[in-house]
Protein backbone atom coordinates (compact mmCIF):
# COMPACT_ATOMS: atom_id res chain seq x y z
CA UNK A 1 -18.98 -18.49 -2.94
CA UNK A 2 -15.43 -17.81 -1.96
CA UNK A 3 -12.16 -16.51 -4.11
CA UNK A 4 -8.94 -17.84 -4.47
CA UNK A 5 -5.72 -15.60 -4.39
CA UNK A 6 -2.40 -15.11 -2.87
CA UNK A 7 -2.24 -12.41 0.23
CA UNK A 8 1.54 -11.17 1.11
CA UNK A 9 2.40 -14.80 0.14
CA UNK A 10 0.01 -17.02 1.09
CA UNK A 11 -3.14 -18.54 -0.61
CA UNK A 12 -6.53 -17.46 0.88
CA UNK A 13 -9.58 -18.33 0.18
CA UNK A 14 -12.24 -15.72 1.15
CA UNK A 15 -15.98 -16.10 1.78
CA UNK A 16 -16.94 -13.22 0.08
CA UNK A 17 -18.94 -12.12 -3.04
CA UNK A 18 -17.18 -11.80 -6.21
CA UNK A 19 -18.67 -8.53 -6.76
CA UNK A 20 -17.96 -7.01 -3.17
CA UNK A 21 -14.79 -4.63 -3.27
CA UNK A 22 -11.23 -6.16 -2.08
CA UNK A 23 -11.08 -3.90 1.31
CA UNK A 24 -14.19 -5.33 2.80
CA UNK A 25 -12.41 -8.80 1.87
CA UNK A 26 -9.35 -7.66 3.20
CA UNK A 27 -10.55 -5.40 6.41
CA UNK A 28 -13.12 -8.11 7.09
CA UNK A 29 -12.76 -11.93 6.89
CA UNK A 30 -9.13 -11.81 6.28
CA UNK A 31 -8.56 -9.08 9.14
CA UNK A 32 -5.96 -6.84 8.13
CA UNK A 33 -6.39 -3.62 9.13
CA UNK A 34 -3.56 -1.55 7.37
CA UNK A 35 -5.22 -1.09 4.09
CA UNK A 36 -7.89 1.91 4.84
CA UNK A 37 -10.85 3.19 3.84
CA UNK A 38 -11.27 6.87 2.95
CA UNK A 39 -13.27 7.89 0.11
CA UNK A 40 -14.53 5.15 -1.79
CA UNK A 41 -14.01 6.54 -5.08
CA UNK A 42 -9.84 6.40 -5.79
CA UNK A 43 -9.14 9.93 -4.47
CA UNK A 44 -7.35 9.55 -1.85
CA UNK A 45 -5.02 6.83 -1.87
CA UNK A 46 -5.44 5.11 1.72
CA UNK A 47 -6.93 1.62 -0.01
CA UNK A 48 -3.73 1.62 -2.35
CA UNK A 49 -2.54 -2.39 -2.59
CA UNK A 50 -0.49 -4.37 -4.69
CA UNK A 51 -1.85 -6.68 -7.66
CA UNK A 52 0.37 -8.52 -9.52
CA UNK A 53 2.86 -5.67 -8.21
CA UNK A 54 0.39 -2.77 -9.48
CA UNK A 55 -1.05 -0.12 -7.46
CA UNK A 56 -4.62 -0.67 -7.35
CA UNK A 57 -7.54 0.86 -5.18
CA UNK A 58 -8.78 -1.81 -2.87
CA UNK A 59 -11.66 -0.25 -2.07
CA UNK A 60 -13.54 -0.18 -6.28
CA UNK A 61 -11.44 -3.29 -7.33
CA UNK A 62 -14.03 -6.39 -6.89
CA UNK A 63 -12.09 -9.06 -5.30
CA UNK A 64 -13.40 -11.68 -7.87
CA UNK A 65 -11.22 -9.38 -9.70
CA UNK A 66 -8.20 -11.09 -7.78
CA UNK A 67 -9.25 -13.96 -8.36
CA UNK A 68 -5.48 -16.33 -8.82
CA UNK A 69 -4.09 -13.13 -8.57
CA UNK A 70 -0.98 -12.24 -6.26
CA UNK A 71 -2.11 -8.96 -3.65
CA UNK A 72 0.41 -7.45 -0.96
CA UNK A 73 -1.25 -4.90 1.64
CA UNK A 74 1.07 -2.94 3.92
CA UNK A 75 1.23 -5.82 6.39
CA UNK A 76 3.09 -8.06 3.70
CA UNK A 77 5.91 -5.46 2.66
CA UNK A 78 7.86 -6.10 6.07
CA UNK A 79 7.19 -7.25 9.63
CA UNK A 80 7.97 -5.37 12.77
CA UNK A 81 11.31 -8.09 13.11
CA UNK A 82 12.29 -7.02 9.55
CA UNK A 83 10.19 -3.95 8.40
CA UNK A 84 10.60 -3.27 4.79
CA UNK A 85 13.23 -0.12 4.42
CA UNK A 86 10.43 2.49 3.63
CA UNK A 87 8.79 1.24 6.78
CA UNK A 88 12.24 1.32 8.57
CA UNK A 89 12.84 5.36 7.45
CA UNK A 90 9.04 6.61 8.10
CA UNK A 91 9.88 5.96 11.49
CA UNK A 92 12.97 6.92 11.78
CA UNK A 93 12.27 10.02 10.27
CA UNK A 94 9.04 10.64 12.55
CA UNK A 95 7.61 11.46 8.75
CA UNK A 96 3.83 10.05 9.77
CA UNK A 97 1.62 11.85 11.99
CA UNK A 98 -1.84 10.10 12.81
CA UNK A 99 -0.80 7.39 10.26
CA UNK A 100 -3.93 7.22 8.26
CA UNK A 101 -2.60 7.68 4.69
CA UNK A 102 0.86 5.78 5.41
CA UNK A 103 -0.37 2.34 4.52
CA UNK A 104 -1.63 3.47 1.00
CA UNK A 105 1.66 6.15 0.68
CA UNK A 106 3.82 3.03 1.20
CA UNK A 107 2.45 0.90 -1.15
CA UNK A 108 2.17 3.58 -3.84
CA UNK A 109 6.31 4.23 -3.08
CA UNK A 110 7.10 0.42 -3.09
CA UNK A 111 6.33 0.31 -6.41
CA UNK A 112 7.76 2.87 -7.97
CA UNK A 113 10.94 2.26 -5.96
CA UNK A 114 10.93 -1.08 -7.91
CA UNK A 115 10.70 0.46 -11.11
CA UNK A 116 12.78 3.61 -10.52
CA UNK A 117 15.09 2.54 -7.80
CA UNK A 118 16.42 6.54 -7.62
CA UNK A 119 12.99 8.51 -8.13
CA UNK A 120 14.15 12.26 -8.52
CA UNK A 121 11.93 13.87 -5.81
CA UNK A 122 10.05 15.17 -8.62
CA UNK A 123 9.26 11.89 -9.48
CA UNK A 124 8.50 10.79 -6.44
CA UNK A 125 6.19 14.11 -5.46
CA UNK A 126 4.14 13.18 -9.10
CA UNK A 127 3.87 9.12 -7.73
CA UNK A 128 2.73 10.45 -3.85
CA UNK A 129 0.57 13.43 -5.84
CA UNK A 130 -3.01 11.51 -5.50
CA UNK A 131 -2.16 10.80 -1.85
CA UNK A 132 -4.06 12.69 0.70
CA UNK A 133 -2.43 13.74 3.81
CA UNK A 134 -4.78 15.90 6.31
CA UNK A 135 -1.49 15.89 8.49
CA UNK A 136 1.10 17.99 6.12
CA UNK A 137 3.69 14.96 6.53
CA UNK A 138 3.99 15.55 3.18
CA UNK A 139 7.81 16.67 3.36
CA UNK A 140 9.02 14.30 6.11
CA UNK A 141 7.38 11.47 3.56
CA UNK A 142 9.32 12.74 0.82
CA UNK A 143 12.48 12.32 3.03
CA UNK A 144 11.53 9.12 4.12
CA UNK A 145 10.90 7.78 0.68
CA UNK A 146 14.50 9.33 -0.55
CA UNK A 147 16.23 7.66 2.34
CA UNK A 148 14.58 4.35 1.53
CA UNK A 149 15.59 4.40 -2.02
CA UNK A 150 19.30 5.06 -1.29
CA UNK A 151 19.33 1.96 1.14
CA UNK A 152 17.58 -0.11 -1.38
CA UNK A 153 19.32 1.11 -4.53
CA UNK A 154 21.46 -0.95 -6.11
């Protein structure tokens, strides 16, 4: 039994049961390790990937779920030749600490960057709200995100 679906571009075809949740796809046969695993029940926000350009928790979402469906982690937002500008001003900006919640932060931030291109950081604190952060990076993220959207912004 495998499923069909594009990964940051490319079709894959994992061996994996329908039923079995997208991270263990992801974090396992397909080897990417950017997408976490924290609580297993959506309340933390470290499993946080694109479908179809939605936020979606990785680790509930079946991955027969994904099934023809198009699915960008962390790795496929930018590469470390070109990393994508929110990836470019966390660093800059020092704003992670141990990193844990970035990959899920990032996602959550690319999309609403792409449909509100200049978030009000009220609107960005109520998109980043679910995210936990053990670190209290929480302000330098904020920055970070803000800095991004002025580069990207039309």
């Amino acid at each position: 039994m495998s499923t069909t679906f594009q990964l940051n571009g490319t079709a894959v075809a994992v061996p994996i049961e329908p039923e079995a949740p997208l991270l263990a796809a992801l974090r396992g046969p397909l080897g990417l390790s950017g997408t976490r695993f924290g609580c297993g029940a959506e309340q933390c926000g470290a499993c946080l990937v694109l479908v179809d350009d939605l936020p979606r928790y990785a680790c509930t979402l079946p991955v027969g779920d994904v099934a023809g469906r198009n699915v960008t982690t962390v790795e496929g937002l930018g590469t470390a030749e070109a990393p994508h500008p929110l990836q470019r001003a966390l660093l800059e900006l020092q704003a992670g600490q141990c990193g844990f919640c970035l990959s899920g932060i990032q996602i959550r931030a690319a999309a609403l960057l792409r449909e509100t291109p200049r978030p009000s950081e009220d609107q960005l604190r109520a998109a980043l709200d679910p995210h936990l952060c053990r670190c209290g990076s929480h302000n330098r993220i904020l920055r970070a995100v803000l800095r991004a959207a002025e580069e990207m912004a039309p």
